[in-house]
PDB file of N, CA and C in Angstrom:
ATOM      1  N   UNK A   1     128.943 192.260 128.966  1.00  0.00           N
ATOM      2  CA  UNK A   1     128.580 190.857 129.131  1.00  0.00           C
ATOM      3  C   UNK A   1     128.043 190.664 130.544  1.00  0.00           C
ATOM      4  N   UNK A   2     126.646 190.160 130.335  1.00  0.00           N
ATOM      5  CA  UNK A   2     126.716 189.838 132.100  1.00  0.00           C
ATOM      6  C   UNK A   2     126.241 188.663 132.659  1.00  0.00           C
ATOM      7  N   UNK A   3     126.245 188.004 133.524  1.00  0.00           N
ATOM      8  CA  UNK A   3     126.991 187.083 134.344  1.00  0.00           C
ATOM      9  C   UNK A   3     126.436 185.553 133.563  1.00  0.00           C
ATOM     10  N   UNK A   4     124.663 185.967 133.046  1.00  0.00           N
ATOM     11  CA  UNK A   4     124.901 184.771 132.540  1.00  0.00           C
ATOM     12  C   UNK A   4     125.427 184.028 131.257  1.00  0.00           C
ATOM     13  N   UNK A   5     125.993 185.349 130.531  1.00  0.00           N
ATOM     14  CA  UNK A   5     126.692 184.803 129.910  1.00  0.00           C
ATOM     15  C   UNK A   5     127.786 184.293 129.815  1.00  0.00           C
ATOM     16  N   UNK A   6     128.997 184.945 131.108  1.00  0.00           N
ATOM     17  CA  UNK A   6     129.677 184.161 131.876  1.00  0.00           C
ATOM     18  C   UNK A   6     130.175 182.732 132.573  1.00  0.00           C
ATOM     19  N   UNK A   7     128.858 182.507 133.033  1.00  0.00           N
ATOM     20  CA  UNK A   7     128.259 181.037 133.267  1.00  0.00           C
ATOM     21  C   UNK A   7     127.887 179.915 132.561  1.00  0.00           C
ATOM     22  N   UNK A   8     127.350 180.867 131.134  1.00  0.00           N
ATOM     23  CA  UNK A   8     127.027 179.629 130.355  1.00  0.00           C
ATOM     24  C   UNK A   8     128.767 179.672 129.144  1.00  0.00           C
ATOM     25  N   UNK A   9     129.331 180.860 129.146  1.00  0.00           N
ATOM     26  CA  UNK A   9     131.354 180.424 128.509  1.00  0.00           C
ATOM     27  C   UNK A   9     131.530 179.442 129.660  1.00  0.00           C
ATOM     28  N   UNK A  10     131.490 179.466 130.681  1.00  0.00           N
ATOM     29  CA  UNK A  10     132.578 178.316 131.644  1.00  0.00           C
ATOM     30  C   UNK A  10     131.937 177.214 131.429  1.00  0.00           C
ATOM     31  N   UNK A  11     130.484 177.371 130.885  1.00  0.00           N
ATOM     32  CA  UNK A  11     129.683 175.866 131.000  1.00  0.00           C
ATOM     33  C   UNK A  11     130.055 175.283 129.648  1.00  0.00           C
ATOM     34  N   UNK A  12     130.257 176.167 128.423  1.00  0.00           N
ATOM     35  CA  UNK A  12     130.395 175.249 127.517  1.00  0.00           C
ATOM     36  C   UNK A  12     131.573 175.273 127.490  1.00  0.00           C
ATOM     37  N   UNK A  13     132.755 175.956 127.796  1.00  0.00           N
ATOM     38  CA  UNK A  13     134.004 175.020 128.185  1.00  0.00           C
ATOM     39  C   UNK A  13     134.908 173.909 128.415  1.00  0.00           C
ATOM     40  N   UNK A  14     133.571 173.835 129.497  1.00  0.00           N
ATOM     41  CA  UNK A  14     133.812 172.822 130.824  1.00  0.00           C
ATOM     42  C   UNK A  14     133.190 171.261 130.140  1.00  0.00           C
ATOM     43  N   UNK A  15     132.051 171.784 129.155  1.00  0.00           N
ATOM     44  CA  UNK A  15     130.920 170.685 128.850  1.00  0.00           C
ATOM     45  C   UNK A  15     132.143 170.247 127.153  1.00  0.00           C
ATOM     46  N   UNK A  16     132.959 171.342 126.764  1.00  0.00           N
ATOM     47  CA  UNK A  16     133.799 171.129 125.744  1.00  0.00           C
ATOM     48  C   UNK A  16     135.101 169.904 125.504  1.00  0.00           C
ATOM     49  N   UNK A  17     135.528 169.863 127.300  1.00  0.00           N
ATOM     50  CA  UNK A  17     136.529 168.847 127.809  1.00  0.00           C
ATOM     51  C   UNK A  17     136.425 167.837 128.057  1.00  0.00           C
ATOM     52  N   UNK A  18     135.332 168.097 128.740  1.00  0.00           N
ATOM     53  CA  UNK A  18     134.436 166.627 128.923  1.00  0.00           C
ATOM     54  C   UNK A  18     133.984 165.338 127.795  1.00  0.00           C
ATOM     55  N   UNK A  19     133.644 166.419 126.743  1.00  0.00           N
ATOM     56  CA  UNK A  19     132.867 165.502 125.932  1.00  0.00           C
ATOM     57  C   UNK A  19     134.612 164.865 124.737  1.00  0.00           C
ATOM     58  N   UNK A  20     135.604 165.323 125.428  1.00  0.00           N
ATOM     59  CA  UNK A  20     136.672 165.454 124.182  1.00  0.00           C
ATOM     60  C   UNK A  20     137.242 164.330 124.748  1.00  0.00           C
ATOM     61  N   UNK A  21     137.874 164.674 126.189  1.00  0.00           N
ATOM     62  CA  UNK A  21     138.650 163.364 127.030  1.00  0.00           C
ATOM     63  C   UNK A  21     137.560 162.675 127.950  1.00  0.00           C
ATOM     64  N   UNK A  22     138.234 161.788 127.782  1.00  0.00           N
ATOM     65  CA  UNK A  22     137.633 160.633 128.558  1.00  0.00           C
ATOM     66  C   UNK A  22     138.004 160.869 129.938  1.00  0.00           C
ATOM     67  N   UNK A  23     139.622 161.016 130.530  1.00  0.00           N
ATOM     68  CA  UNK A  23     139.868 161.201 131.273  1.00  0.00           C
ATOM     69  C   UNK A  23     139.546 162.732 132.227  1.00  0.00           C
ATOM     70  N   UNK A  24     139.534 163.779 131.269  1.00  0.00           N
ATOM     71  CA  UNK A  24     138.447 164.883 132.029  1.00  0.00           C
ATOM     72  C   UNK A  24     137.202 164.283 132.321  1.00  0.00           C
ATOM     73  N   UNK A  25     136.663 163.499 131.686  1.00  0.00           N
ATOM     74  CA  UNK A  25     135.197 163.551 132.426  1.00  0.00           C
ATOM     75  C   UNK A  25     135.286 162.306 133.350  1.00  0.00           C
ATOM     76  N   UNK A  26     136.280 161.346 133.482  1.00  0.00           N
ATOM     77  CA  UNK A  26     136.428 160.657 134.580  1.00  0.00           C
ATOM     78  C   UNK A  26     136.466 161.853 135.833  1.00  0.00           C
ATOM     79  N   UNK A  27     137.540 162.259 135.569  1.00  0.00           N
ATOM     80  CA  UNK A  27     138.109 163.548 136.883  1.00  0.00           C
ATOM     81  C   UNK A  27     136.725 164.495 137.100  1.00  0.00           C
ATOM     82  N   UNK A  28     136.211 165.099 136.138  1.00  0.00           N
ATOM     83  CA  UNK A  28     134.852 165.751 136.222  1.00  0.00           C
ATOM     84  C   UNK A  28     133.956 165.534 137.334  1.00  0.00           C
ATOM     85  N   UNK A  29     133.885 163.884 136.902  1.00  0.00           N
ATOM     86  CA  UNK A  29     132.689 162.816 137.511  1.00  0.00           C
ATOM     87  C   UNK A  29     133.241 162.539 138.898  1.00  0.00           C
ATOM     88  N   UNK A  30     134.498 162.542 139.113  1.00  0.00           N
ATOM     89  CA  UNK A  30     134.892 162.543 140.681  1.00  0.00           C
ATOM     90  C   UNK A  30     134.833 163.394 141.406  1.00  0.00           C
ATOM     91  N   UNK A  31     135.018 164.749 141.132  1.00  0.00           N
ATOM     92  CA  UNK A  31     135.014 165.771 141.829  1.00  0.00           C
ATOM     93  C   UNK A  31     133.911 166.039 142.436  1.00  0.00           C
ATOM     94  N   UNK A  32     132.875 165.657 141.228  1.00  0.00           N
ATOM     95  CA  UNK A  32     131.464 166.153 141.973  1.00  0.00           C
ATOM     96  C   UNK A  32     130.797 165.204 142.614  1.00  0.00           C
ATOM     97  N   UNK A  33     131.293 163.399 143.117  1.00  0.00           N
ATOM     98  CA  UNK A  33     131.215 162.905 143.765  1.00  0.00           C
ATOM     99  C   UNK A  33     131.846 163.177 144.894  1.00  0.00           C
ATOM    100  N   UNK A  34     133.118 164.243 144.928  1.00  0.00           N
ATOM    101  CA  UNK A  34     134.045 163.948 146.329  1.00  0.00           C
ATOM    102  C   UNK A  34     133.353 165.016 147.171  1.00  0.00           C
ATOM    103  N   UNK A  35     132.742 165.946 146.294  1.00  0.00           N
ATOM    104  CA  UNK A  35     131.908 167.516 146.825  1.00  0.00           C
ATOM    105  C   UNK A  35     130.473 166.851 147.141  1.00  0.00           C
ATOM    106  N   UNK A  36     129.698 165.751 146.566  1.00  0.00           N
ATOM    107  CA  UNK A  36     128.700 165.553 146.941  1.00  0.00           C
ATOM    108  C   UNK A  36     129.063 164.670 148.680  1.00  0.00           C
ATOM    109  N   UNK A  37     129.661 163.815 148.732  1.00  0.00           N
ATOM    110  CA  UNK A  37     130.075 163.508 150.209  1.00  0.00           C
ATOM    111  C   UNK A  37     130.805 164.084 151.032  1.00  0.00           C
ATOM    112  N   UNK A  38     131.155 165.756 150.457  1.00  0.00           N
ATOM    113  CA  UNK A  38     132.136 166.474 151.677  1.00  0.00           C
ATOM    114  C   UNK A  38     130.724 167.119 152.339  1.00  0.00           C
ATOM    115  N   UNK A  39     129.307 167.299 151.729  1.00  0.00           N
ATOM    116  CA  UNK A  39     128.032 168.004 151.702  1.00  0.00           C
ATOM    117  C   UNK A  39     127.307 166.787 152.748  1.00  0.00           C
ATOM    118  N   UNK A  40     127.271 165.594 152.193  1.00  0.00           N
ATOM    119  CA  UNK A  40     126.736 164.623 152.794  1.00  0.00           C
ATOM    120  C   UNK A  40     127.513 164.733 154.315  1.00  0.00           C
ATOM    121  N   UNK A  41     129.057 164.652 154.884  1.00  0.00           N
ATOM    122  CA  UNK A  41     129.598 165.293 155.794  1.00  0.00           C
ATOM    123  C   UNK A  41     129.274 166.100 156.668  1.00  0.00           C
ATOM    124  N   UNK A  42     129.291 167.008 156.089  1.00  0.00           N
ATOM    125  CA  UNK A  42     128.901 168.268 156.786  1.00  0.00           C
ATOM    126  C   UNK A  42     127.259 168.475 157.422  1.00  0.00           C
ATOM    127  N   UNK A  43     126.784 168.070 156.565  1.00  0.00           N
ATOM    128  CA  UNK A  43     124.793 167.795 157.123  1.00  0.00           C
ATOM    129  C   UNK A  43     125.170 166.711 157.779  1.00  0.00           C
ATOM    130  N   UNK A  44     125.644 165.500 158.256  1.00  0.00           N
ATOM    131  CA  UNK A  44     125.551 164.703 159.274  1.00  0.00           C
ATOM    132  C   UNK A  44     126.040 165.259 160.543  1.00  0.00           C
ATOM    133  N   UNK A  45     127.335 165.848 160.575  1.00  0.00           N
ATOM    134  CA  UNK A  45     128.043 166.379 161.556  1.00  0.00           C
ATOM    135  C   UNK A  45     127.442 167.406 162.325  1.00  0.00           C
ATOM    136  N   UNK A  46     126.310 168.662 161.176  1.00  0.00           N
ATOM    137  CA  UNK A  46     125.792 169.322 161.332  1.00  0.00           C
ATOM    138  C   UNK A  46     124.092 168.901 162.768  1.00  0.00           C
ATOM    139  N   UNK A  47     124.040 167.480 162.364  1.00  0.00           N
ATOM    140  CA  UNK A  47     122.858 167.386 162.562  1.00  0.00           C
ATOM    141  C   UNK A  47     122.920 166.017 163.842  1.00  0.00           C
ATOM    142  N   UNK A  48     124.404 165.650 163.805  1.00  0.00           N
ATOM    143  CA  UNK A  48     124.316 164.698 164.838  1.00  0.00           C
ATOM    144  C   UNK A  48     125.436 165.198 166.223  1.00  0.00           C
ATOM    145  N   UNK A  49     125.871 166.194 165.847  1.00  0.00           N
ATOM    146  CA  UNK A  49     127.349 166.596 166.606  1.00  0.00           C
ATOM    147  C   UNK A  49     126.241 167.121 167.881  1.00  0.00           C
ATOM    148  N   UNK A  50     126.500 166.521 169.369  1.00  0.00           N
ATOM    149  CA  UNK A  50     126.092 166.877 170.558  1.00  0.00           C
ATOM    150  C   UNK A  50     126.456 168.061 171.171  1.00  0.00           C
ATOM    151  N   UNK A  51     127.591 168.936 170.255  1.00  0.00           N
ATOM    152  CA  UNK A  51     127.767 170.201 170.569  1.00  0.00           C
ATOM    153  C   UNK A  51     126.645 171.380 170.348  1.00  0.00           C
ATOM    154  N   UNK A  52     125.864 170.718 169.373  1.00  0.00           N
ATOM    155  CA  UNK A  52     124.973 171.777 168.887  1.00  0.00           C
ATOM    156  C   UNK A  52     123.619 171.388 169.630  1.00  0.00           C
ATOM    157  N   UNK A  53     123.243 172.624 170.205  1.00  0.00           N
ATOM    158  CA  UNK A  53     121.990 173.304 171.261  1.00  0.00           C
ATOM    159  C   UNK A  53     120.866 172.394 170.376  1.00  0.00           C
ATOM    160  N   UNK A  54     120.383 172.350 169.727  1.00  0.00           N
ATOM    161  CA  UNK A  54     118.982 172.325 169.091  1.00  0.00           C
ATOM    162  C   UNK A  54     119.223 170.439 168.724  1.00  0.00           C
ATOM    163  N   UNK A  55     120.858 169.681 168.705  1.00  0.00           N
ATOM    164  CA  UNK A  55     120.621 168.107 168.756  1.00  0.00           C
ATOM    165  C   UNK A  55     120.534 167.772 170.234  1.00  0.00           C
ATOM    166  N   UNK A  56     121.199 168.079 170.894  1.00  0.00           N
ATOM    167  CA  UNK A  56     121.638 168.534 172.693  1.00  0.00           C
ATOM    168  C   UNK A  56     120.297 168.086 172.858  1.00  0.00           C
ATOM    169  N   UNK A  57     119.334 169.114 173.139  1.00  0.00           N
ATOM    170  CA  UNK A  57     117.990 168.871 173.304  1.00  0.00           C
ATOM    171  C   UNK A  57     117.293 167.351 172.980  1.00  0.00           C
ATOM    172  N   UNK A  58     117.512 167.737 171.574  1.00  0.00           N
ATOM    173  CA  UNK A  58     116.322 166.531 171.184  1.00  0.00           C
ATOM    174  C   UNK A  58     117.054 164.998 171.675  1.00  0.00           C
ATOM    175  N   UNK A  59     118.563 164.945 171.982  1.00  0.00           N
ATOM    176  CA  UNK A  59     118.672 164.041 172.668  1.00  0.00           C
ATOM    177  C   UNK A  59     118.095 163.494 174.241  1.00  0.00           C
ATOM    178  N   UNK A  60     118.101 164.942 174.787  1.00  0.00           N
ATOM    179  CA  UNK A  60     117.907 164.935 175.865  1.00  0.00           C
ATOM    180  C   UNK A  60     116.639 164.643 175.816  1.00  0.00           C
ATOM    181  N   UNK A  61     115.428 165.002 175.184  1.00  0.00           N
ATOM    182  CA  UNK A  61     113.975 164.473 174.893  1.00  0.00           C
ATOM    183  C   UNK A  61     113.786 163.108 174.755  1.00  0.00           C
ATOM    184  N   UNK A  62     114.634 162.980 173.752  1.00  0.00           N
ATOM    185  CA  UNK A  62     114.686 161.005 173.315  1.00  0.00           C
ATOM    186  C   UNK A  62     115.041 160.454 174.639  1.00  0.00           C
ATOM    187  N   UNK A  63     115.855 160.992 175.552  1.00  0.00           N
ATOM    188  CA  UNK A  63     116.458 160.114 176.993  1.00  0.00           C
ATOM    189  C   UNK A  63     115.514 160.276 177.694  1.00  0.00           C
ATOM    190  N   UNK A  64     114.782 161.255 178.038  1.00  0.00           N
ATOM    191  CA  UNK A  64     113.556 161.529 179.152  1.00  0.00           C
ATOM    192  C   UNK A  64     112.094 160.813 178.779  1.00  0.00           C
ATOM    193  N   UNK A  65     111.667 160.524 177.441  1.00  0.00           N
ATOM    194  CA  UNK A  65     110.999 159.879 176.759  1.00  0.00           C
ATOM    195  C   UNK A  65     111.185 158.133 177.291  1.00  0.00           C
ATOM    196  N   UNK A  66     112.761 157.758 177.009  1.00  0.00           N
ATOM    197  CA  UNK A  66     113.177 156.376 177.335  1.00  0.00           C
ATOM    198  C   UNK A  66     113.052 156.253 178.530  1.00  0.00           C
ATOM    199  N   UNK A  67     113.300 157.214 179.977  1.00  0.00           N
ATOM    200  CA  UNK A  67     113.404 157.287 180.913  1.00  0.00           C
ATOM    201  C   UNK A  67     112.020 157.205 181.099  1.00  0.00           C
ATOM    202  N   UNK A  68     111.267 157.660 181.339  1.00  0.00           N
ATOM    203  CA  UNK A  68     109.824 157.221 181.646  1.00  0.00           C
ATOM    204  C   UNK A  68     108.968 156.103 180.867  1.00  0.00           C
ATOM    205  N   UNK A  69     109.118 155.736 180.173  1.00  0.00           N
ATOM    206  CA  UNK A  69     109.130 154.126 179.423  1.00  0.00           C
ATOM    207  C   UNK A  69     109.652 153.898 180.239  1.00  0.00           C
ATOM    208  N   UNK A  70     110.670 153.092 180.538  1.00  0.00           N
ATOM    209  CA  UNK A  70     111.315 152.112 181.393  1.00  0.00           C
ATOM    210  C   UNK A  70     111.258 152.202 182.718  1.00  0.00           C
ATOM    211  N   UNK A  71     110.835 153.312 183.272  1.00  0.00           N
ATOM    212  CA  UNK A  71     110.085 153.689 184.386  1.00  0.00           C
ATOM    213  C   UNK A  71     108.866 153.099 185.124  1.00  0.00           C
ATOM    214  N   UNK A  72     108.021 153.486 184.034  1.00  0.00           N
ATOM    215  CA  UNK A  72     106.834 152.466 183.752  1.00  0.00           C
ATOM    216  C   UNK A  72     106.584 150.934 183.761  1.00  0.00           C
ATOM    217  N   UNK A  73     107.512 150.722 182.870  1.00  0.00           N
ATOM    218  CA  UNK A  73     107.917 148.939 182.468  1.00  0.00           C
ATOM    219  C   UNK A  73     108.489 148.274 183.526  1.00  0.00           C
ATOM    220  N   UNK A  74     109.191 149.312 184.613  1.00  0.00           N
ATOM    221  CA  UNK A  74     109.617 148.404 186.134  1.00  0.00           C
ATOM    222  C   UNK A  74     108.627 148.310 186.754  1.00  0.00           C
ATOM    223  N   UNK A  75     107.884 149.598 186.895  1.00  0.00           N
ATOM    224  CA  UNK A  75     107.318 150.083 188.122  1.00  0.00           C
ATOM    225  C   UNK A  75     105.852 149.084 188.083  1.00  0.00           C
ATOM    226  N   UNK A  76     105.369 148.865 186.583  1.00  0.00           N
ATOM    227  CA  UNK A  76     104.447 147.628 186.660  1.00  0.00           C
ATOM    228  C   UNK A  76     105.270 146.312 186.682  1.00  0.00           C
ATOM    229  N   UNK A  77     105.986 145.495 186.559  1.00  0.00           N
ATOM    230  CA  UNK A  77     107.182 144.743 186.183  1.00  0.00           C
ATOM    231  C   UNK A  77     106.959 144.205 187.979  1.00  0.00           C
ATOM    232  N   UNK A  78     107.236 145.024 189.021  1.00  0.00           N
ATOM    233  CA  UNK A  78     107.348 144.898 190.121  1.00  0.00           C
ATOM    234  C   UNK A  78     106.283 144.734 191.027  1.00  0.00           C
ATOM    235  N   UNK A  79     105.560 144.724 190.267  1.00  0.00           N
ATOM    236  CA  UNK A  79     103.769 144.672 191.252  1.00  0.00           C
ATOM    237  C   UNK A  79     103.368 143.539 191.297  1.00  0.00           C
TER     238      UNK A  79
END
């Protein structure tokens, strides 16, 4: 037997419980909501956490960017 036939026994299984209880496919339907926002999690943290080199930067771009804007905006502002 190989694997996809494996995959598709656990799928019709799985697709067997579901369609029988109500309450499996409540629980079903949560799980893969609680896994879709542990994913949603992890790519935010991934992508906003200031520990990491490559957000580090592009913050530091966005500040040097603002910093010379407002640089500007005095330095005529004052004339």
């Amino acid at each position: 037997m190989n694997a996809q036939g494996v995959w598709f026994g656990l799928f019709v299984v799985v697709a067997y419980f579901v369609f029988t209880d109500k309450n499996v496919a409540a629980a079903f339907y949560y799980v893969i909501e609680l896994v879709n926002a542990k994913i949603k999690q992890r790519w935010w943290w991934m992508t906003q956490n200031p520990e990491n080199p490559v957000v580090k930067y592009f913050m530091w771009r966005r500040n040097m960017k603002l910093a010379k804007n407002l640089k500007k905006y005095f330095d005529e502002k004052n004339k």
